[in-house]
C-alpha atoms as a PDB file:
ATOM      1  CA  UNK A   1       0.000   0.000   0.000  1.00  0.00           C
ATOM      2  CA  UNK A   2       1.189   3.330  -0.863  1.00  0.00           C
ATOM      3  CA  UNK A   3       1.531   5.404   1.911  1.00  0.00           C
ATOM      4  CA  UNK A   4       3.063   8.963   2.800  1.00  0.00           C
ATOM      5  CA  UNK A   5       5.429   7.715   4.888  1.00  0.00           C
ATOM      6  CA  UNK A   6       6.309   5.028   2.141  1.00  0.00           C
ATOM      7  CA  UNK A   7       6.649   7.533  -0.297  1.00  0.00           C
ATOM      8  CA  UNK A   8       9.278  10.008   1.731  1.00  0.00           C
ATOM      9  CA  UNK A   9      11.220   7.189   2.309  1.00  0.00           C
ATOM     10  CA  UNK A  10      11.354   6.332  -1.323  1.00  0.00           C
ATOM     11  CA  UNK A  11      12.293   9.920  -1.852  1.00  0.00           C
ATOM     12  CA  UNK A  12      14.977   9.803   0.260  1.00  0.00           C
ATOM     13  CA  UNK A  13      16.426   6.434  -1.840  1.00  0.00           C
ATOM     14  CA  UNK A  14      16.234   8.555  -4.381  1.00  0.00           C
ATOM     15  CA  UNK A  15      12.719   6.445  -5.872  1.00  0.00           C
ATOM     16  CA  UNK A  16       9.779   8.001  -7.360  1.00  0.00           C
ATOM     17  CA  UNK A  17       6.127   6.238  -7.802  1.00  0.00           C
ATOM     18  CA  UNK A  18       4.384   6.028 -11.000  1.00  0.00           C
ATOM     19  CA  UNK A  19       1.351   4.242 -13.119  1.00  0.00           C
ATOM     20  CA  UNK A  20       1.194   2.694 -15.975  1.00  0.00           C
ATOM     21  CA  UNK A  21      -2.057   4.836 -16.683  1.00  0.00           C
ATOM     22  CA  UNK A  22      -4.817   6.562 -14.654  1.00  0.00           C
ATOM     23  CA  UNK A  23      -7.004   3.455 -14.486  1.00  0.00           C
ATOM     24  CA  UNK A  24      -4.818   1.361 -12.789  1.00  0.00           C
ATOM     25  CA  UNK A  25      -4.349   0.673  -8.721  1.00  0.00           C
ATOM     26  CA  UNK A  26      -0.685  -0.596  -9.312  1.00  0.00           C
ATOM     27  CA  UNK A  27       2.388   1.559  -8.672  1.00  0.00           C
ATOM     28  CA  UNK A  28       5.844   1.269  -9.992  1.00  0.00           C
ATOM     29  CA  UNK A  29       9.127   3.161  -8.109  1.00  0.00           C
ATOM     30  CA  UNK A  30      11.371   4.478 -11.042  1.00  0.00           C
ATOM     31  CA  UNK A  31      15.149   5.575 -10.359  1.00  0.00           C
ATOM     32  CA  UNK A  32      16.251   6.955 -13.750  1.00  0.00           C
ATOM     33  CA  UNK A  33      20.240   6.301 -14.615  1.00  0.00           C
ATOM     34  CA  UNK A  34      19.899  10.131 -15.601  1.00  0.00           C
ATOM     35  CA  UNK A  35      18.372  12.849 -13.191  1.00  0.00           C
ATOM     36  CA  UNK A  36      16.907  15.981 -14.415  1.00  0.00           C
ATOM     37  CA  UNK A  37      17.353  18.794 -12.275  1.00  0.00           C
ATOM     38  CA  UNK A  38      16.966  22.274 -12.221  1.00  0.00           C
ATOM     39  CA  UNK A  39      20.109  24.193 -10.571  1.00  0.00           C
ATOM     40  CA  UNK A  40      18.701  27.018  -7.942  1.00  0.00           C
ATOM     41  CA  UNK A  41      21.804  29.238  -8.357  1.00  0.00           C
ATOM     42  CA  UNK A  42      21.922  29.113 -12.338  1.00  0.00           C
ATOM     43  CA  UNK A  43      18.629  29.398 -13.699  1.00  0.00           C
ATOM     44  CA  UNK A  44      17.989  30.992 -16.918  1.00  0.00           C
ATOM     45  CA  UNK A  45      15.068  33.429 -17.693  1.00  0.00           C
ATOM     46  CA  UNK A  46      14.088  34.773 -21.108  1.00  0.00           C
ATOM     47  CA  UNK A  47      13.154  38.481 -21.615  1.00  0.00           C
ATOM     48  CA  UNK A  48      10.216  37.217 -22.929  1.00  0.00           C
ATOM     49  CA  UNK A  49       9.318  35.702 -19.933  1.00  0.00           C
ATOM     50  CA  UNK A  50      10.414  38.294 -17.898  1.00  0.00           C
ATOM     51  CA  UNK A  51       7.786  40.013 -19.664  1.00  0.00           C
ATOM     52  CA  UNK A  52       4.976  37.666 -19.110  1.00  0.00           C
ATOM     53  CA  UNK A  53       5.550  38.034 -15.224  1.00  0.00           C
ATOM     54  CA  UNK A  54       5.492  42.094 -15.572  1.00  0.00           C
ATOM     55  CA  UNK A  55       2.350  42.283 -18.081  1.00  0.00           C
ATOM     56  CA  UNK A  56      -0.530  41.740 -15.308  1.00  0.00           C
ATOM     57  CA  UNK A  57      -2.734  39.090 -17.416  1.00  0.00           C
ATOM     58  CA  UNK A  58      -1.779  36.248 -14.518  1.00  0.00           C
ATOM     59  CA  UNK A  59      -1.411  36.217 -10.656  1.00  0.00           C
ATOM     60  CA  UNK A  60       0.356  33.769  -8.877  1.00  0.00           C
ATOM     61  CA  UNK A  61      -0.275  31.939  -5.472  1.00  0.00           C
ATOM     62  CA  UNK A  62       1.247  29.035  -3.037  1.00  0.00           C
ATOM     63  CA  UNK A  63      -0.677  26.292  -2.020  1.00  0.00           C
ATOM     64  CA  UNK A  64      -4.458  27.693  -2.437  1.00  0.00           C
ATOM     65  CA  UNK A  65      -5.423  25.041  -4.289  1.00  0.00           C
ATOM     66  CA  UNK A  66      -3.309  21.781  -4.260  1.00  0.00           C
ATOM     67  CA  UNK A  67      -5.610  19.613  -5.200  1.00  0.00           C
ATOM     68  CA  UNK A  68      -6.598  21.432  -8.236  1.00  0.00           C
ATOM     69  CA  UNK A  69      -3.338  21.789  -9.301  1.00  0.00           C
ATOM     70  CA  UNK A  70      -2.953  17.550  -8.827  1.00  0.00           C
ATOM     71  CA  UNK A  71      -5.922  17.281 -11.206  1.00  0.00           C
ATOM     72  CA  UNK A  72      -5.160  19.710 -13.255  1.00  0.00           C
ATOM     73  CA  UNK A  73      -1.947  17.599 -14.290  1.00  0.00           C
ATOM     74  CA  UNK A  74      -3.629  14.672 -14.739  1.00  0.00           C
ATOM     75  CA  UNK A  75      -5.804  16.350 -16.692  1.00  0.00           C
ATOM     76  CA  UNK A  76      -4.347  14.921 -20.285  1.00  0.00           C
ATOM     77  CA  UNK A  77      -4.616  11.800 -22.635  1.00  0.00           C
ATOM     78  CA  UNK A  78      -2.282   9.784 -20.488  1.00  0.00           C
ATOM     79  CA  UNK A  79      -1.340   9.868 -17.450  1.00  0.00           C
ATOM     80  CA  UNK A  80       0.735   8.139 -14.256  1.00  0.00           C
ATOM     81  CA  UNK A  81      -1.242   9.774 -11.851  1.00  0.00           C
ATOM     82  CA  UNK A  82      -3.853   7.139 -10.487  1.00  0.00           C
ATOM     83  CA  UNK A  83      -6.027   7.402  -7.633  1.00  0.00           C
ATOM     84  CA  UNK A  84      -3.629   5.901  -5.244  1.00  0.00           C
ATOM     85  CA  UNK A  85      -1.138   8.553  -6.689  1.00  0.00           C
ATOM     86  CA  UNK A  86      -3.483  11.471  -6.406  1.00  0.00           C
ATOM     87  CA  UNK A  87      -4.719   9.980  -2.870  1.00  0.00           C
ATOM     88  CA  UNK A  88      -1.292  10.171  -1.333  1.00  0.00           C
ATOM     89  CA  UNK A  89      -0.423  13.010  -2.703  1.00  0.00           C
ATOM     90  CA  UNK A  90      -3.101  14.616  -0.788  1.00  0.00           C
ATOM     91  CA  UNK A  91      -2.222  12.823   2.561  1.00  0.00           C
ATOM     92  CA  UNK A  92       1.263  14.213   2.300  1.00  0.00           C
ATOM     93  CA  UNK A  93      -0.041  17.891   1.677  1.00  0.00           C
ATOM     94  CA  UNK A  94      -2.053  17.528   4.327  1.00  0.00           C
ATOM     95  CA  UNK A  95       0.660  16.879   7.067  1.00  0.00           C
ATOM     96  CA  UNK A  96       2.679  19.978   5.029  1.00  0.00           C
ATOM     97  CA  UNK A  97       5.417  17.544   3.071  1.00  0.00           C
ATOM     98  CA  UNK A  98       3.530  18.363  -0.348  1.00  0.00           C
ATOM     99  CA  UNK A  99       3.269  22.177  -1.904  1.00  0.00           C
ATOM    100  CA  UNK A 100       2.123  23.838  -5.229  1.00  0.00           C
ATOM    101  CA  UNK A 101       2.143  26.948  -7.232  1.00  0.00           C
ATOM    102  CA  UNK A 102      -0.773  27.813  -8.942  1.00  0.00           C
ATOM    103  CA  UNK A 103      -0.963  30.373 -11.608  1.00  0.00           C
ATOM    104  CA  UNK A 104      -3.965  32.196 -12.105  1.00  0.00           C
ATOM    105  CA  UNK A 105      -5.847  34.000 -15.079  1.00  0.00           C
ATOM    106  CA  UNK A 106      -8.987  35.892 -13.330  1.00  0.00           C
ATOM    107  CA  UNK A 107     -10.753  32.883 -11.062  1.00  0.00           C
ATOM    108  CA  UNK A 108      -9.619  30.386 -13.516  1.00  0.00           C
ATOM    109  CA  UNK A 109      -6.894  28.044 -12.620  1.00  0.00           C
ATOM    110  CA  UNK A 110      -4.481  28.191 -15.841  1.00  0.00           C
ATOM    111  CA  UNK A 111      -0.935  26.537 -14.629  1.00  0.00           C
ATOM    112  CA  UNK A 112       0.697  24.784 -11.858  1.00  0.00           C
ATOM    113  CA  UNK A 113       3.281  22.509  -9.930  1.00  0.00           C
ATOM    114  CA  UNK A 114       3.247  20.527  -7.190  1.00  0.00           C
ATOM    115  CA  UNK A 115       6.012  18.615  -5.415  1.00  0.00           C
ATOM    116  CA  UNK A 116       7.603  17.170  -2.081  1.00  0.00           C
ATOM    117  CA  UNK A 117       9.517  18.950   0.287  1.00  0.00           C
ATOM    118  CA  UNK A 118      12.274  16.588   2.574  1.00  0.00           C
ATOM    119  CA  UNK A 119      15.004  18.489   3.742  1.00  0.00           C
ATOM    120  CA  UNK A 120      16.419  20.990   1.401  1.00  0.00           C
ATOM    121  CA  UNK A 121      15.043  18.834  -1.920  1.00  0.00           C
ATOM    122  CA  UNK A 122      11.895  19.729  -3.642  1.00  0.00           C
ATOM    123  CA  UNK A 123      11.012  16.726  -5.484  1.00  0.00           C
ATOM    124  CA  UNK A 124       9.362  18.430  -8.211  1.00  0.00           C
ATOM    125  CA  UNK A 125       6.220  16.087  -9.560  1.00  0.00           C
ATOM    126  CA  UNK A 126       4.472  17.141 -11.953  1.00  0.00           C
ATOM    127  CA  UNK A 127       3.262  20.877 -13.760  1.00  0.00           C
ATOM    128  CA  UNK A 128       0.316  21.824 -16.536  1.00  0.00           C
ATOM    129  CA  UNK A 129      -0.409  24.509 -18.272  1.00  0.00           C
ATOM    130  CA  UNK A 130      -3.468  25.760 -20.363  1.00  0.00           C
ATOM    131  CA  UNK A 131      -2.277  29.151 -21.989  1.00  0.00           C
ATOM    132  CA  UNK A 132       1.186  30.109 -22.912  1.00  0.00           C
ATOM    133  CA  UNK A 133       4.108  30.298 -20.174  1.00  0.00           C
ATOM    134  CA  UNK A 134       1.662  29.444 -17.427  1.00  0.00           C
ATOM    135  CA  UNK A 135       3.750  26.571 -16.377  1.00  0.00           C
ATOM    136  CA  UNK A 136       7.071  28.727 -17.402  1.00  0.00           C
ATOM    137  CA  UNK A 137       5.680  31.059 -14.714  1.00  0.00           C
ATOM    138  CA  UNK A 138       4.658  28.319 -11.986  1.00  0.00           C
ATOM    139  CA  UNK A 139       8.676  27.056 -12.352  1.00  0.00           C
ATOM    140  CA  UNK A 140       9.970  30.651 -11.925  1.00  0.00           C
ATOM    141  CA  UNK A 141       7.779  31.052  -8.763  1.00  0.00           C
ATOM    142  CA  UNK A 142       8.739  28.034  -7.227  1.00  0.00           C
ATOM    143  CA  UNK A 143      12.685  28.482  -8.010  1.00  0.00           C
ATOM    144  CA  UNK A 144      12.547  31.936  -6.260  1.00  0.00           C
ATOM    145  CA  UNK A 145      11.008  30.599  -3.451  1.00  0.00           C
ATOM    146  CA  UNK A 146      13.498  27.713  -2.713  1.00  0.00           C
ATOM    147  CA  UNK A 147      15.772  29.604  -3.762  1.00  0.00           C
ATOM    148  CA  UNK A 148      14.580  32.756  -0.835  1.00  0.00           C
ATOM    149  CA  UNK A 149      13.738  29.249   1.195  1.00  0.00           C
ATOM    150  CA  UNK A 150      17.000  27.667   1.484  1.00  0.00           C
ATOM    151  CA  UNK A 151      16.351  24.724  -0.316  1.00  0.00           C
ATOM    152  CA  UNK A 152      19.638  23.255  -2.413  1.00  0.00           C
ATOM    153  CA  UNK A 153      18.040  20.928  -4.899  1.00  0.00           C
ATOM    154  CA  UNK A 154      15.055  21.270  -7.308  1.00  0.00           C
ATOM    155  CA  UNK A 155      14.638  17.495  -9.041  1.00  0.00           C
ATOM    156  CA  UNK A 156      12.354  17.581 -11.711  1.00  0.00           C
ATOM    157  CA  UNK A 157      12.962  13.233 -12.420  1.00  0.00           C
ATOM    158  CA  UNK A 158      13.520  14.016 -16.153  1.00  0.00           C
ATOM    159  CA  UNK A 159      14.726  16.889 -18.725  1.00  0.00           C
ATOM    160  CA  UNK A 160      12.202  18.126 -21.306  1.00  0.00           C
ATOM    161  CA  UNK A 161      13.131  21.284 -23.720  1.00  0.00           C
ATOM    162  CA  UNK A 162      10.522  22.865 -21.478  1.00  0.00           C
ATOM    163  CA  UNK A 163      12.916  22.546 -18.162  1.00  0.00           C
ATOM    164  CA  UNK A 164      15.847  22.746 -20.364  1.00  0.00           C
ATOM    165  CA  UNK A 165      14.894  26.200 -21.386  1.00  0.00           C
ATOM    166  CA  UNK A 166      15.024  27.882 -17.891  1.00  0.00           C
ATOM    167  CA  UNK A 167      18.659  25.827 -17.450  1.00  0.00           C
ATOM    168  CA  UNK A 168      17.386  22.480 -16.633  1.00  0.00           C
ATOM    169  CA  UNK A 169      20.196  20.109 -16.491  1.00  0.00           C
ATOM    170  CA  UNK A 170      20.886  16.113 -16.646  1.00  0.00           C
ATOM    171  CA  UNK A 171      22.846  14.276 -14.189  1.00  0.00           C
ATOM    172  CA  UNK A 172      24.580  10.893 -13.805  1.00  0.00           C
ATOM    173  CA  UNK A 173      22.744   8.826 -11.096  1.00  0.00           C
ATOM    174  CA  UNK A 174      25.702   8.971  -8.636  1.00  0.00           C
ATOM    175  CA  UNK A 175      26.124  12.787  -9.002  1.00  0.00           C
ATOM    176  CA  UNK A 176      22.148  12.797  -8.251  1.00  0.00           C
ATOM    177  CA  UNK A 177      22.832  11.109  -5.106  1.00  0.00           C
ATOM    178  CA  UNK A 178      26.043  12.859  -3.543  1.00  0.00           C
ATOM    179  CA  UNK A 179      23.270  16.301  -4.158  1.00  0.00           C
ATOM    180  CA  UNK A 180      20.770  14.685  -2.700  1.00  0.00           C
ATOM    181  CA  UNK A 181      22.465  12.819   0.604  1.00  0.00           C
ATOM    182  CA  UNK A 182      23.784  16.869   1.191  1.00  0.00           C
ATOM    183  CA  UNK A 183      20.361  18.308   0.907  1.00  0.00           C
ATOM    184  CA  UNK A 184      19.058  15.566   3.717  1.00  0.00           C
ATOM    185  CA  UNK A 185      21.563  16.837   6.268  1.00  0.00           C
ATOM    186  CA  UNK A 186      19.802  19.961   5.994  1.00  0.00           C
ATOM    187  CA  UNK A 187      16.403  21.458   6.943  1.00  0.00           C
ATOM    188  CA  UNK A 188      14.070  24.450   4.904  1.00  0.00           C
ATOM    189  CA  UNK A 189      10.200  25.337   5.335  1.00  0.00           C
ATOM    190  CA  UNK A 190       8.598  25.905   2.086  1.00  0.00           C
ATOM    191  CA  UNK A 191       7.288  29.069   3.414  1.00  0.00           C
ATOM    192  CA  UNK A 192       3.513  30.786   3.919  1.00  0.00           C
ATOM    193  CA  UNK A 193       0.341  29.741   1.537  1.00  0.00           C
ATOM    194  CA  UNK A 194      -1.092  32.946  -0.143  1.00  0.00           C
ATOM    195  CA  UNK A 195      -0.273  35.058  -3.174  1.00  0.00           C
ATOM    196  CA  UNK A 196       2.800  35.887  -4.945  1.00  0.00           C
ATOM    197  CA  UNK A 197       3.645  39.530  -6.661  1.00  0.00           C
ATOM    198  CA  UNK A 198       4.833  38.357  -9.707  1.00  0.00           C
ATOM    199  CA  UNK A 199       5.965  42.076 -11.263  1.00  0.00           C
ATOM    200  CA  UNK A 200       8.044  42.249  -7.821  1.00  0.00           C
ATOM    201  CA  UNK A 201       9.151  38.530  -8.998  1.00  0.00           C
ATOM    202  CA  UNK A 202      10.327  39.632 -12.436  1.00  0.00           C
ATOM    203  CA  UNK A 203      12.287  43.413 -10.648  1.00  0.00           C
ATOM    204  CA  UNK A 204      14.056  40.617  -7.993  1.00  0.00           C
ATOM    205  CA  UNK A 205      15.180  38.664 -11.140  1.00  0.00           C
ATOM    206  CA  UNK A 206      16.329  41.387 -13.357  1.00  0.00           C
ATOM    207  CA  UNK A 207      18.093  42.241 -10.510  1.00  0.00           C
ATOM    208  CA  UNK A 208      19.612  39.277  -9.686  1.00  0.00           C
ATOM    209  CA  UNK A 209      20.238  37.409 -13.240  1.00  0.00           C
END
C-alpha cells in the first residue's frame, strides 16, 4: 500500500512512484540512470518571460489550491497519476510535506506545480499549463522561493526542452545522489500559503540574473 510515509522514504532512496495509466491501482518506483534537475543558483530566464511576469494578465499563489493543481496535471490523454497517486499526494499535503504553485488567469486556474519537500530537496512532480508560459511562470515562482527558502536541490525526475529552457540540467545517477544525501543533512520550510507579486518577482530577477 502506498503510503506517505512510504513515499518520503522512497524519496529519500532517491525512488519516485508512478502508473502505468490513470485506471490502474498498481504503482511502480522508477530511479532513472539520468536525473533531471533544475540548478537554484543558475537558472535561466528569457526576456520574454520576464515580460509575461510584468504584463498583469496572470497572478500567482502558493498552495491555495493543491488539489486542483494535482488534477489539473492529470488532466491529459495519459497519465501516471492514479487514484492511489493522487490519494497520497493529498495525505502528504495535508501533514505539510507536499506544496504547489498555482498560476492564475482571473478565477480560472491556468498553470501549476506541485512537489515534495524533505530536507532541502523539492522533489518536483508534476506541472500543466493551459495558456502560454503558465507553467514557465509556476517554475519561476517556485525556483525563487526555494531559492529565498534555502532549499539546495530542485529534481524535476527528467529533462524536457521545457525545463531545459530555464537551465534544466541532466545528471549521472551517482552525481544525483552525492546532491541529494547533502540536501538531507539539511532542513528548509517551504514558506507561507497565499499570493505571490509576480511584477516584484520579475524586478528581484532582473536584478539578480
Amino acid at each position: 500500500m502506498l503510503t506517505p510515509d512510504l513515499l518520503l522514504q522512497a524519496y529519500q532512496q532517491g525512488l519516485f512512484p508512478m502508473a502505468e495509466t490513470r485506471d490502474t491501482q498498481d504503482v511502480f518506483w522508477v530511479q532513472p540512470r539520468f536525473r533531471g534537475i533544475l540548478p537554484l543558483d543558475s537558472f535561466h530566464i528569457s526576456r520574454s518571460l520576464r515580460k509575461t511576469l510584468r504584463r498583469g494578465h496572470l497572478t500567482a499563489s502558493a498552495d491555495r489550491a493543491f488539489a486542483q493543481v494535482v488534477q489539473g496535471c492529470a488532466a491529459r490523454p495519459e497519465t501516471w497519476i492514479n487514484p492511489p497517486i493522487y490519494d497520497v499526494y493529498q495525505a502528504l499535503h495535508a501533514q505539510g510535506d507536499a506544496h504547489s504553485i498555482e498560476v492564475w488567469q482571473g478565477d480560472a486556474l491556468v498553470g501549476g506545480v506541485y512537489g515534495v519537500t524533505v530536507g532541502t530537496a523539492f522533489f518536483g512532480e508534476s506541472m500543466f499549463s493551459t495558456v502560454t508560459d503558465a507553467s514557465k511562470v509556476a517554475l519561476v515562482c517556485a525556483i525563487d522561493r526555494l531559492q529565498q527558502q534555502g532549499f539546495t536541490l530542485f529534481d524535476t525526475q527528467f529533462i524536457t526542452p521545457h525545463l531545459a529552457s530555464l537551465g534544466g540540467i541532466e545528471i549521472p545517477r551517482a552525481a544525483y545522489e552525492d546532491r541529494l544525501a547533502n540536501a538531507l543533512t539539511k532542513v528548509a520550510d517551504f514558506g507561507p500559503a497565499g499570493t505571490i507579486d509576480l511584477d516584484q518577482l520579475a524586478q528581484s530577477i532582473t536584478h539578480t540574473s
